[in-house]
Protein backbone atom coordinates (compact mmCIF):
# COMPACT_ATOMS: atom_id res chain seq x y z
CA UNK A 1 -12.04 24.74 -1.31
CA UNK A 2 -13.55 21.56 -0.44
CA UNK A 3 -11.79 17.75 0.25
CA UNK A 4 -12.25 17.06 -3.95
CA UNK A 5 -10.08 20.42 -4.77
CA UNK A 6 -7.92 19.17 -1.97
CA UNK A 7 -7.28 15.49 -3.78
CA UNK A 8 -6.80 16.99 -7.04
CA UNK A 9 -3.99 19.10 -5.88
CA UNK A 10 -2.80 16.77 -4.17
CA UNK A 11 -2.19 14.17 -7.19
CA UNK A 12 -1.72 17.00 -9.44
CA UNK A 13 1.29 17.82 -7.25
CA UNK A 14 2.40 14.26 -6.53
CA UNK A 15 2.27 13.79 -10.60
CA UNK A 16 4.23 17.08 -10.69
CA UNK A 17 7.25 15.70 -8.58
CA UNK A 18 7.54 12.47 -10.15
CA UNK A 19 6.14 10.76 -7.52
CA UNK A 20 2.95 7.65 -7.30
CA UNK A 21 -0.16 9.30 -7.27
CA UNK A 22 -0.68 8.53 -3.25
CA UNK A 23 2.50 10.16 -2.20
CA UNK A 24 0.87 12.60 -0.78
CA UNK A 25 -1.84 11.63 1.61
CA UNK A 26 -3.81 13.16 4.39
CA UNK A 27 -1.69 13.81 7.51
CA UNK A 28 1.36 12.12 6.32
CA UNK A 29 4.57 12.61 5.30
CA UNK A 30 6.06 10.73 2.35
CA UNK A 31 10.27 10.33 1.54
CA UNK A 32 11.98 9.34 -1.37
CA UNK A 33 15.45 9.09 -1.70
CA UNK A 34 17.15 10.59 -5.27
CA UNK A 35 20.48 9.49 -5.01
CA UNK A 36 21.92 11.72 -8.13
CA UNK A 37 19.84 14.76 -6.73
CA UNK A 38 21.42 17.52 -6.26
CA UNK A 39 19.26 19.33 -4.30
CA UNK A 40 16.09 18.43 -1.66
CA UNK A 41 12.53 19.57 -2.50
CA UNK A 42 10.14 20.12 0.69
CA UNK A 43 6.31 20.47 -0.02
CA UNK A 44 3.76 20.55 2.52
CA UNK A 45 -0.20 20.55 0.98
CA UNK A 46 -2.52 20.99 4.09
CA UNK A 47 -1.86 17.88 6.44
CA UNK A 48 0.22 15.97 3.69
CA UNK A 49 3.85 16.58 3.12
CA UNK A 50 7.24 14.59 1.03
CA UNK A 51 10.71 14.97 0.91
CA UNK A 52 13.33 14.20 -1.85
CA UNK A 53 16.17 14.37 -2.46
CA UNK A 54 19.80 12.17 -1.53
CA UNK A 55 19.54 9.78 1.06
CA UNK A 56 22.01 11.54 3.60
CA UNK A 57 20.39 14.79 3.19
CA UNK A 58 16.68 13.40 3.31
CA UNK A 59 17.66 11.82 6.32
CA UNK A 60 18.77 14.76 7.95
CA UNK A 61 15.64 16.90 6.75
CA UNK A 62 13.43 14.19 8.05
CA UNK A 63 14.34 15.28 11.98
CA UNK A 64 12.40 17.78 11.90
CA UNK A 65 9.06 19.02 11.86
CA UNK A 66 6.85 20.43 8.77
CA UNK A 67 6.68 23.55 10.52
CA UNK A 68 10.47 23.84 11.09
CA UNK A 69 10.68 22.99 7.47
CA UNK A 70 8.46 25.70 6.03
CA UNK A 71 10.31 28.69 7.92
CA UNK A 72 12.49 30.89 5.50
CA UNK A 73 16.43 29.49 5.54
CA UNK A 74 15.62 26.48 8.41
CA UNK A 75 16.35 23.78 5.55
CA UNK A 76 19.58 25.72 4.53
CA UNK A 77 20.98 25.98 7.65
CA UNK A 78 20.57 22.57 8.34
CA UNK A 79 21.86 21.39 5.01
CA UNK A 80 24.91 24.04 4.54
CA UNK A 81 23.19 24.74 1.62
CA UNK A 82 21.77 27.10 -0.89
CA UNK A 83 17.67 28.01 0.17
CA UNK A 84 14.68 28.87 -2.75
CA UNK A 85 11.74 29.55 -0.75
CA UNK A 86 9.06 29.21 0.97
CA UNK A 87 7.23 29.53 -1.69
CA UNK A 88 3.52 29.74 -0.34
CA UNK A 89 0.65 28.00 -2.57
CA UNK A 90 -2.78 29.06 -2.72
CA UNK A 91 -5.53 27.85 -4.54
CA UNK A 92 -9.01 29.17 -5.53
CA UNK A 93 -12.10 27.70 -5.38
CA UNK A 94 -14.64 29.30 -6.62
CA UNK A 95 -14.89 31.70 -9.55
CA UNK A 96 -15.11 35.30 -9.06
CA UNK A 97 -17.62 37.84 -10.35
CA UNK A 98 -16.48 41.32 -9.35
CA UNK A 99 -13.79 43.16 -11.78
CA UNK A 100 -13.82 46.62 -10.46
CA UNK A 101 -13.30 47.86 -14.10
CA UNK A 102 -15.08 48.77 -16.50
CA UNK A 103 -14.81 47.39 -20.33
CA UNK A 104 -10.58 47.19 -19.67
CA UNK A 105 -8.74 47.45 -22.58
CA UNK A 106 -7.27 43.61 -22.83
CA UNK A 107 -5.09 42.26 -24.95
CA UNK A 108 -3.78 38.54 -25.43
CA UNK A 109 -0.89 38.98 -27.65
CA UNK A 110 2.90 37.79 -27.02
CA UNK A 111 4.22 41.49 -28.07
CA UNK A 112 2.34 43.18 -25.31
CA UNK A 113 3.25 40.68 -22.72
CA UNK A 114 7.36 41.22 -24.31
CA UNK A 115 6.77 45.02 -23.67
CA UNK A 116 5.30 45.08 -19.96
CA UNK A 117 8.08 42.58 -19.08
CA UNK A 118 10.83 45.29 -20.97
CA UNK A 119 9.11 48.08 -18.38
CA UNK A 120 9.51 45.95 -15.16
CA UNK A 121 12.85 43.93 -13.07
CA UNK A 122 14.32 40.90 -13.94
CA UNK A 123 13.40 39.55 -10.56
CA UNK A 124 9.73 40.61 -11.11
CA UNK A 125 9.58 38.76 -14.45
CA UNK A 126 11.48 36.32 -13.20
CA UNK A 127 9.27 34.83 -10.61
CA UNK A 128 5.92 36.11 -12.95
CA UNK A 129 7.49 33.81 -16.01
CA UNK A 130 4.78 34.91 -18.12
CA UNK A 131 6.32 34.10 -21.34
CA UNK A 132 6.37 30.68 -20.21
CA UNK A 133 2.82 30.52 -19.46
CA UNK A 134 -0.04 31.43 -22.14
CA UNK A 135 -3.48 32.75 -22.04
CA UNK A 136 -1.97 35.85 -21.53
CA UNK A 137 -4.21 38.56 -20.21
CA UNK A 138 -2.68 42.01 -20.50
CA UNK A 139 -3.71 45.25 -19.31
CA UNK A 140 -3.30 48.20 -21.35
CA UNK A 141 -3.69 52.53 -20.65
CA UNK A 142 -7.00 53.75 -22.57
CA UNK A 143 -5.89 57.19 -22.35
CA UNK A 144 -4.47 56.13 -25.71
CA UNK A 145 -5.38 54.54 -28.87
CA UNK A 146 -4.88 50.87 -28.86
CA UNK A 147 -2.38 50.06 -30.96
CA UNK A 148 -0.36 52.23 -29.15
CA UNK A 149 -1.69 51.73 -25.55
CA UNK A 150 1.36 50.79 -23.24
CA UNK A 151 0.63 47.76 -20.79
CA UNK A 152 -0.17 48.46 -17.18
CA UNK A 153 -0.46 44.74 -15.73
CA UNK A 154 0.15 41.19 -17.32
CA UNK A 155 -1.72 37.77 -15.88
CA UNK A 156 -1.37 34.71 -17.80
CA UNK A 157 -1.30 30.93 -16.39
CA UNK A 158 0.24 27.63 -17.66
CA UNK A 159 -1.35 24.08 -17.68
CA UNK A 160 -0.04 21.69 -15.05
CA UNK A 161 -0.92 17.93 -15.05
CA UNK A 162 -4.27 19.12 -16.72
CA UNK A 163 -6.03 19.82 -13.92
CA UNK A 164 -3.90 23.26 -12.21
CA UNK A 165 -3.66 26.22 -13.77
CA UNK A 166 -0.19 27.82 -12.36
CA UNK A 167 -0.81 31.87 -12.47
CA UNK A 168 1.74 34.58 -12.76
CA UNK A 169 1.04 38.54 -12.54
CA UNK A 170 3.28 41.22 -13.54
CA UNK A 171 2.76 45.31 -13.42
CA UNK A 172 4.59 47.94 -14.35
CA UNK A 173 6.44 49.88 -11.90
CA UNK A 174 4.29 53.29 -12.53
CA UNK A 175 1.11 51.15 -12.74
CA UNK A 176 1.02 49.65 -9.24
CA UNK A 177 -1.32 49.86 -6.77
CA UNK A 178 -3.90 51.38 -8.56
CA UNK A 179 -5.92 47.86 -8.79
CA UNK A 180 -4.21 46.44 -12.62
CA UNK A 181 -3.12 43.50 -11.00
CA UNK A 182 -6.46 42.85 -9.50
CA UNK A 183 -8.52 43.50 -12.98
CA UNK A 184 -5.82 40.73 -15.15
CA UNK A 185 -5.46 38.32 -12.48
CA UNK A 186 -9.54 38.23 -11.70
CA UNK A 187 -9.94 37.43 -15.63
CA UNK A 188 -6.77 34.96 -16.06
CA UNK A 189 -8.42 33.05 -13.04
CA UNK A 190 -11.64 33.13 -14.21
CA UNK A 191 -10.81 32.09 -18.09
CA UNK A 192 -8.96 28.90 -16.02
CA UNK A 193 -12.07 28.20 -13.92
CA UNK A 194 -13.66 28.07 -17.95
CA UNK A 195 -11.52 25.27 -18.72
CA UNK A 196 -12.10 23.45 -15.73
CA UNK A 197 -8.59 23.59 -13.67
CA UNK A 198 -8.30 24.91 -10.38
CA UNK A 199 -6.16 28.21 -10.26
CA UNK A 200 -2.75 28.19 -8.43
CA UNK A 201 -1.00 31.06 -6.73
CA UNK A 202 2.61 30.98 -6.17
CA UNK A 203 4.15 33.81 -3.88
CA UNK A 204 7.41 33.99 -1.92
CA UNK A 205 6.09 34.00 1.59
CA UNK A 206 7.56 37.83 2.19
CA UNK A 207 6.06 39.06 -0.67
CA UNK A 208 2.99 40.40 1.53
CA UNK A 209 1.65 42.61 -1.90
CA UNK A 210 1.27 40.05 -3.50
CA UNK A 211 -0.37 37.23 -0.89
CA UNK A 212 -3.20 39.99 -0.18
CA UNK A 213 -4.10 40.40 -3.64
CA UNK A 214 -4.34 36.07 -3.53
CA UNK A 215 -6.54 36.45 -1.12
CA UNK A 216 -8.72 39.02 -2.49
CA UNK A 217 -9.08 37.21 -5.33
CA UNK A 218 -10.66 34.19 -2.99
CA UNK A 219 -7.28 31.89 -2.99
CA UNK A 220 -6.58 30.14 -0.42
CA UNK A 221 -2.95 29.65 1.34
CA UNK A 222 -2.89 25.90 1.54
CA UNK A 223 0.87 24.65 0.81
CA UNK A 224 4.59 25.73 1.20
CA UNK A 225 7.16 24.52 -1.00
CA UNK A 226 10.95 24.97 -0.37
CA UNK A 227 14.18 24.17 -2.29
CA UNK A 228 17.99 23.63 -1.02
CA UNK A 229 20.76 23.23 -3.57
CA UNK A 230 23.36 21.19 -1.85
CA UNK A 231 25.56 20.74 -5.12
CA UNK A 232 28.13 22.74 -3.50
């Protein structure tokens, strides 16, 4: 990625939190105080990073370094409170050419995308929320005719501030490591590259699986986001 792909995430990102379109600057950190939040919401994009959330809470947050803030249950502990994250982003920058298959069997349909979820773990298609997303890209066996194939893998991606394209990537349990993942999420992030957003790849930061096939792909680990509910 170069400094434009940088800027663009950045606003997209800024846009995406409700924040002004400079929030989140080169090298700096940015705070806004919420006071009804219920929660605080750390993201760090390269050098740039904000904070939101109530004032008392912010404040507390604010202590401490972005590095202290992007390790797994630091925020938590600090705020006595619930921990989502860190979530790490990545981001491609250039399109990809190489599928390793050849002439896959894709489909794009809803019903497909329904039955690969059915096969797999609510947590999995939980954090892959592909029937949120569209442009689905789905996977399915040719040892079988098509309209009965069953889905191996699932990639689809969903439009953020016009300019990201937010990917998830789902597999079946008996279809993993065999390279399905790599064949739908190589043409979801292409087909997004087509309509002129830059791809997005979000992955809890222990899910190692899934970072290395990011970074196969040619995305880039540039961000951490993190979440504390403090409701309680």
């Amino acid at each position: 990625m170069d400094s434009h792909h940088h800027d663009i995430i950045r606003l997209a990102w800024s846009r995406r939190l409700g924040l002004q379109d400079s929030a989140l600057t080169p090298f700096g950190r940015y705070i806004e105080v919420r006071p009804s939040e219920t929660s605080v919401t750390f993201v760090q994009l390269g050098g740039a990073s904000v904070l939101i959330g109530p004032e008392e809470a912010v404040a507390s947050a604010a202590q401490h370094t972005d590095d202290e803030l992007s390790r797994r249950g630091f925020l938590a502990e600090k705020l006595q409170g619930r921990g989502h994250g860190p979530v790490i982003l990545s981001f491609a920058g250039d399109i990809g050419t190489t599928l390793d298959r050849h002439d896959p069997l894709i489909s794009h349909d809803l019903d497909h995308v329904l039955a690969l979820e059915a096969l797999c773990a609510p947590d999995d298609v939980l954090a892959a929320e592909l029937t949120r997303k569209r442009s689905w890209f789905t996977l399915l066996s040719d040892n079988e005719p098509a309209d009965t194939a069953p889905p191996l893998s699932g990639a689809a991606y969903l439009e953020w501030e016009g300019v990201l394209a937010d990917v998830g990537v789902l597999t079946a349990p008996a279809a993993r490591r065999q390279g399905n993942g790599q064949v739908v999420a190589r043409l979801v992030t292409n087909d997004a590259f087509d309509e002129g957003m830059i791809p997005q790849w979000r992955t809890n930061a222990e899910n190692t699986t899934a970072r290395r096939l990011a970074s196969r792909l040619g995305y880039e680990e540039w961000g951490v986001f993190v979440t504390v509910d403090i409701s309680t």
